[in-house]
Protein backbone atom coordinates (compact mmCIF):
# COMPACT_ATOMS: atom_id res chain seq x y z
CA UNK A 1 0.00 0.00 0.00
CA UNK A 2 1.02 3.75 -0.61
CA UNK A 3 1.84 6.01 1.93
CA UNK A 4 -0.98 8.55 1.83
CA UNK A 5 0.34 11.46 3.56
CA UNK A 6 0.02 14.33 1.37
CA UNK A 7 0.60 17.27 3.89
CA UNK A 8 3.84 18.32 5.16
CA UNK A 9 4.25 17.28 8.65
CA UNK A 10 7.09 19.44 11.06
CA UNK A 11 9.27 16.02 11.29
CA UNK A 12 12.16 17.17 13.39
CA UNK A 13 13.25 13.52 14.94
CA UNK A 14 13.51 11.74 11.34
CA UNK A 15 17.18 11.76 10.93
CA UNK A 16 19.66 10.34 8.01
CA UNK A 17 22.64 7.97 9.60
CA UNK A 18 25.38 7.81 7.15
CA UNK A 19 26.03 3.96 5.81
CA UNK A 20 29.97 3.14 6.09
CA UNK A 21 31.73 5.01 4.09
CA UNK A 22 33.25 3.16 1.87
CA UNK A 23 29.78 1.51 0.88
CA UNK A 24 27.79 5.12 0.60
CA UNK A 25 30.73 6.22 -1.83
CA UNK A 26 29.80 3.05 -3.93
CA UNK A 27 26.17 4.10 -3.67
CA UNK A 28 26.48 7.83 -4.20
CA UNK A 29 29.05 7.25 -7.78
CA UNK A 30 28.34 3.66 -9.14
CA UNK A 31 25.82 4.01 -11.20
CA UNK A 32 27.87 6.79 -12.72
CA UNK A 33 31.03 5.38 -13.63
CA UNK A 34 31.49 7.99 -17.09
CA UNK A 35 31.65 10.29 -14.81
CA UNK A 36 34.93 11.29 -13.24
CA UNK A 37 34.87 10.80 -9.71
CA UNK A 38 34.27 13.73 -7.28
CA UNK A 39 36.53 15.03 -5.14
CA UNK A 40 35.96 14.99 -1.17
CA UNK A 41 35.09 18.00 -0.10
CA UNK A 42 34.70 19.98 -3.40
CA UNK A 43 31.78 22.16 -3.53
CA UNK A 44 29.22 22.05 -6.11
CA UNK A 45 28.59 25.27 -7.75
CA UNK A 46 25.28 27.30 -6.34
CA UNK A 47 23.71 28.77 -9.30
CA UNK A 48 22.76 32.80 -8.21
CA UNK A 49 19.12 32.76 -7.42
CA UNK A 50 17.09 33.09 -11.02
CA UNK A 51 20.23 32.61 -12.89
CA UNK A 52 19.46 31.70 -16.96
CA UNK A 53 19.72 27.81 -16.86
CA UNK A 54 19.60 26.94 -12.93
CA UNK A 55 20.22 23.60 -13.07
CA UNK A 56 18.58 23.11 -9.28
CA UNK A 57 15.54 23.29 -10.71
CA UNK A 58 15.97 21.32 -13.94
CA UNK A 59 14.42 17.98 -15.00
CA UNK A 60 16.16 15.13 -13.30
CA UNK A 61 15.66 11.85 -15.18
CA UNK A 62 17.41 8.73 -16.31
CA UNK A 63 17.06 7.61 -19.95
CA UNK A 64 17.17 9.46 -23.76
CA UNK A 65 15.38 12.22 -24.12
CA UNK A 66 13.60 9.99 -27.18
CA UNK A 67 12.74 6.88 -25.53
CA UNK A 68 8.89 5.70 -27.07
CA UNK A 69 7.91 5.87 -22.91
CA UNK A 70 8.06 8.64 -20.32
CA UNK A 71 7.39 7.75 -16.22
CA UNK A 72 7.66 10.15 -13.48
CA UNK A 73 7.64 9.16 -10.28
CA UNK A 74 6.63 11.22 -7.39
CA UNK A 75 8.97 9.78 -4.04
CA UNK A 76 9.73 11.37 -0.75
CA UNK A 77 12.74 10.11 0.43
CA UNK A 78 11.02 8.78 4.08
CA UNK A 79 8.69 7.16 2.60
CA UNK A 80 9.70 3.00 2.98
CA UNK A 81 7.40 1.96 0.09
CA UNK A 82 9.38 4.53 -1.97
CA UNK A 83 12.33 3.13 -0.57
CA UNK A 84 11.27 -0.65 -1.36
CA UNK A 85 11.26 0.28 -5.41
CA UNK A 86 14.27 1.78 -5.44
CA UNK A 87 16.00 -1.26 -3.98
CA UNK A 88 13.34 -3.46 -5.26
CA UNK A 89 12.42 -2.66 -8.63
CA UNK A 90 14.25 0.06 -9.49
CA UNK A 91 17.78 -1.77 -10.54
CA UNK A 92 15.64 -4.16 -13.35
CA UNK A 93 14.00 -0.91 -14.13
CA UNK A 94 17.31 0.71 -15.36
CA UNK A 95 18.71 -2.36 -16.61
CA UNK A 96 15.95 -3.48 -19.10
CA UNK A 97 13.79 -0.38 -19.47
CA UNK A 98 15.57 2.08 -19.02
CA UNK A 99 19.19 1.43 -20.21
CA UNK A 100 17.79 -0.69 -23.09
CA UNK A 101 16.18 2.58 -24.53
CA UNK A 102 12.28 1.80 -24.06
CA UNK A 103 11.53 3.85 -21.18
CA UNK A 104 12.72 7.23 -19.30
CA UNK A 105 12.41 7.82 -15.57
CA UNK A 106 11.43 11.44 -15.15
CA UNK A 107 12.03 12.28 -10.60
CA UNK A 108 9.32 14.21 -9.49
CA UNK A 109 10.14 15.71 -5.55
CA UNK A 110 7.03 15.20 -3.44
CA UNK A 111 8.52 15.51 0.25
CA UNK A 112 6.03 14.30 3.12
CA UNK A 113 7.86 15.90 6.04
CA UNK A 114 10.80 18.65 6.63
CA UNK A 115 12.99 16.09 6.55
CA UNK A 116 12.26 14.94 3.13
CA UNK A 117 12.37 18.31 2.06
CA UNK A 118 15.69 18.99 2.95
CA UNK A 119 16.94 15.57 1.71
CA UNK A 120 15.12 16.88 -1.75
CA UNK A 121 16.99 20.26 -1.49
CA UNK A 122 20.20 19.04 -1.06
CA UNK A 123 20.26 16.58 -3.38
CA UNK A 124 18.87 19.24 -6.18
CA UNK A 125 21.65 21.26 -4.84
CA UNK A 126 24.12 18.75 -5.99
CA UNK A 127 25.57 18.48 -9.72
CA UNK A 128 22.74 16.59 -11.75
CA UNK A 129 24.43 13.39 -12.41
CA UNK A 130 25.22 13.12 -9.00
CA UNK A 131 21.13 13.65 -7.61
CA UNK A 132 20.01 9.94 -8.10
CA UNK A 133 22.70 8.33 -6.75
CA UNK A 134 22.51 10.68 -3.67
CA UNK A 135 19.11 9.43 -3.26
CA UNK A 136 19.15 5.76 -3.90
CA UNK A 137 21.88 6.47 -1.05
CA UNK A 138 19.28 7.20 1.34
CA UNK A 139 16.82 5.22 0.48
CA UNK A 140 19.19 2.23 0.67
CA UNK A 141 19.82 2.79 4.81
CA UNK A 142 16.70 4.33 4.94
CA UNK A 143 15.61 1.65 7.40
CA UNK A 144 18.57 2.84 9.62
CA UNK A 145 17.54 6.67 9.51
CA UNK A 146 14.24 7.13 8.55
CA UNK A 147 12.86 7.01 12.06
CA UNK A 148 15.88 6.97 14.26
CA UNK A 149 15.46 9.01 17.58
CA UNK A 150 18.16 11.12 18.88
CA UNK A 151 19.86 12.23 16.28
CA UNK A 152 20.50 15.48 14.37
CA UNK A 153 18.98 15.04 10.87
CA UNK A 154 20.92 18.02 9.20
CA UNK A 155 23.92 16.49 10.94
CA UNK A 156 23.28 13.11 9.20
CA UNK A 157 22.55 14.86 5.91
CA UNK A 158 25.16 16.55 5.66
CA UNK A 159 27.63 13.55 6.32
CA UNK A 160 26.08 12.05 3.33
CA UNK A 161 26.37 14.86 1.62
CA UNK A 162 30.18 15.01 1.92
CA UNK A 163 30.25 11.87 0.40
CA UNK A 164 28.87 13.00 -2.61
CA UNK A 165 31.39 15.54 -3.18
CA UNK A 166 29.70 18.81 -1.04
CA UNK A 167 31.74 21.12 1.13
CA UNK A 168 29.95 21.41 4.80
CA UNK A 169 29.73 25.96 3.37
CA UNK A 170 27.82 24.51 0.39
CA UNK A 171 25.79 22.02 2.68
CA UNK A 172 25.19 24.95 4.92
CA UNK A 173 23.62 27.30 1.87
CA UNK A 174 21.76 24.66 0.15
CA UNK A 175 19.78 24.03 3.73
CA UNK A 176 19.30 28.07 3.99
CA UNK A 177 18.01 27.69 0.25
CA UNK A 178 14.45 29.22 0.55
CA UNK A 179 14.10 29.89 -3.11
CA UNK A 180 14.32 26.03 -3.75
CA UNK A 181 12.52 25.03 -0.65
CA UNK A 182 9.58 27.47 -2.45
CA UNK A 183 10.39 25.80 -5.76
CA UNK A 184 10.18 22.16 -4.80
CA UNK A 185 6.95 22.99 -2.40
CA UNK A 186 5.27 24.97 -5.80
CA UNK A 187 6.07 21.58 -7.83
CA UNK A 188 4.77 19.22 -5.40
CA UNK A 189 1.31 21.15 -5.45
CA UNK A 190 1.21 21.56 -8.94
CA UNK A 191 1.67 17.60 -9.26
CA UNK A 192 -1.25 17.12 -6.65
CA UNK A 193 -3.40 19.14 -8.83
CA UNK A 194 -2.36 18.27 -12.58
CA UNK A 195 -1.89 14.57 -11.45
CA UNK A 196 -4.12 14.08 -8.78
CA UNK A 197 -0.94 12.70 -6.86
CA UNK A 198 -1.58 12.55 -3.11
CA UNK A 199 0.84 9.74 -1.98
CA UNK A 200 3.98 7.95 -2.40
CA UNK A 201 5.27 6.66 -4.33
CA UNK A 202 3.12 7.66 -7.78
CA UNK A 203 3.73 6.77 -11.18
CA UNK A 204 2.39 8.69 -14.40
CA UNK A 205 2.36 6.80 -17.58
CA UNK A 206 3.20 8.74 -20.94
CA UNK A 207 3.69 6.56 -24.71
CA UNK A 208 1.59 6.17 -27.76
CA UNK A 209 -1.09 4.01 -25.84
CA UNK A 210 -1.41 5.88 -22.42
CA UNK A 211 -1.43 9.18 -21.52
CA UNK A 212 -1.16 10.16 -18.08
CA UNK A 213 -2.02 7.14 -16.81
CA UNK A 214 -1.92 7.04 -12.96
CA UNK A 215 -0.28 4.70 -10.89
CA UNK A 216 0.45 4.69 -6.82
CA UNK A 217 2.41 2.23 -4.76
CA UNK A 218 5.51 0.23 -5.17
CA UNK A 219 5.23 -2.17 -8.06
CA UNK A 220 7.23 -5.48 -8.64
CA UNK A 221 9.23 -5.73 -12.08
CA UNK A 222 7.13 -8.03 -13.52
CA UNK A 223 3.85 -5.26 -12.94
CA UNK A 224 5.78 -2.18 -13.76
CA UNK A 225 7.25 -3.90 -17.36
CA UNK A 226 3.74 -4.53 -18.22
CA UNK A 227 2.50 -0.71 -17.64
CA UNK A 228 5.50 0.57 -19.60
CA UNK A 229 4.32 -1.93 -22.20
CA UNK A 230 0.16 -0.62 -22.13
CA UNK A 231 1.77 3.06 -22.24
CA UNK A 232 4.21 1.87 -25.19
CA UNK A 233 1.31 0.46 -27.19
């Protein structure tokens, strides 16, 4: 079953506990490995607020821009059922669907607490290539942070973020960042209102056959392949 919050709560206690590093580094650059590795501690450039081309707020996806089928998925990163397709599904997703050119996975932001949202921020804060594996990062120890007690979440974050190349002064922006707190809020409603999304995770169909066709919950491979297919045609 989907997780049906829609609303977001003032989470303060959810916190993020950093895997070991060595496995988090595998996590966070893996499934990039064309792209050069980052470097500890560099910063990622902050784009100035309403700069032509702000890549914070920019599609992120997997896939070619020309593949016959187009999903977006609406996630918050607490949300375990979220977290249970990206470990799940997710990896056959990429493998046949996505890397094999029939499909492209379009990420959609739909935080369901504070914490979410400033997982969401920081990891839009980071370069592109680099946002996906920052979150199947956290969603892959989710079950370690997610509702951990006694623990700083921005702490936590921000130890995860260092993994993934950010400098604790861009860390320390990005989480000031209202503009793209405002910007990821404004998208989330918009979703709930063109989409009719109002929980996690949700899954909108676009091919030939299907047009917006509306999915919610965590689906096994075998399920998800055969909406790609309907939406293909």
């Amino acid at each position: 079953m989907p997780n049906s919050r829609r609303i977001l709560l003032g989470v303060g206690s959810a916190a993020v506990v950093a895997v070991g590093a060595g496995t988090a580094w595998r996590l966070l650059v893996g499934t990039a490995a064309t792209q050069p590795a980052p470097t500890p501690g560099a910063a990622p450039a902050i784009p100035a607020a309403g700069a032509t081309g702000d890549q914070r707020m920019t599609d992120r996806s997997l896939g070619k821009p020309d593949a016959p089928v187009t999903v977006t998925e609406f996630f918050s990163l607490t949300c375990p059922h979220c977290a249970a397709f990206s470990k799940e599904t997710m990896p056959q997703v990429q493998s046949d669907l996505i890397d094999a050119g029939k499909m492209r996975m379009v990420f959609g932001d739909f935080p369901l607490d504070q914490v979410a949202l400033t997982a969401a921020v920081i990891a839009r804060t980071l370069p592109p290539e680099r946002y996906w594996p920052f979150c199947e990062a956290l969603f892959a120890s989710q079950d370690r942070w997610a509702f951990a007690r006694g623990v700083n979440s921005t702490e936590e974050l921000a130890k995860m973020a260092a993994l993934a190349g950010m400098s604790r002064d861009a860390f320390d922006r990005a989480v000031a960042d209202k503009e793209l707190r405002d910007w990821i809020l404004k998208q989330q409603d918009e979703a709930s209102k063109m989409y009719s999304v109002d929980s996690t995770p949700t899954f909108i169909f676009n091919g030939p056959g299907q047009k917006n066709h509306h999915e919610s919950g965590s689906r096994p491979f075998a399920e998800f392949s055969k909406l790609v297919a309907a939406a293909a045609g």
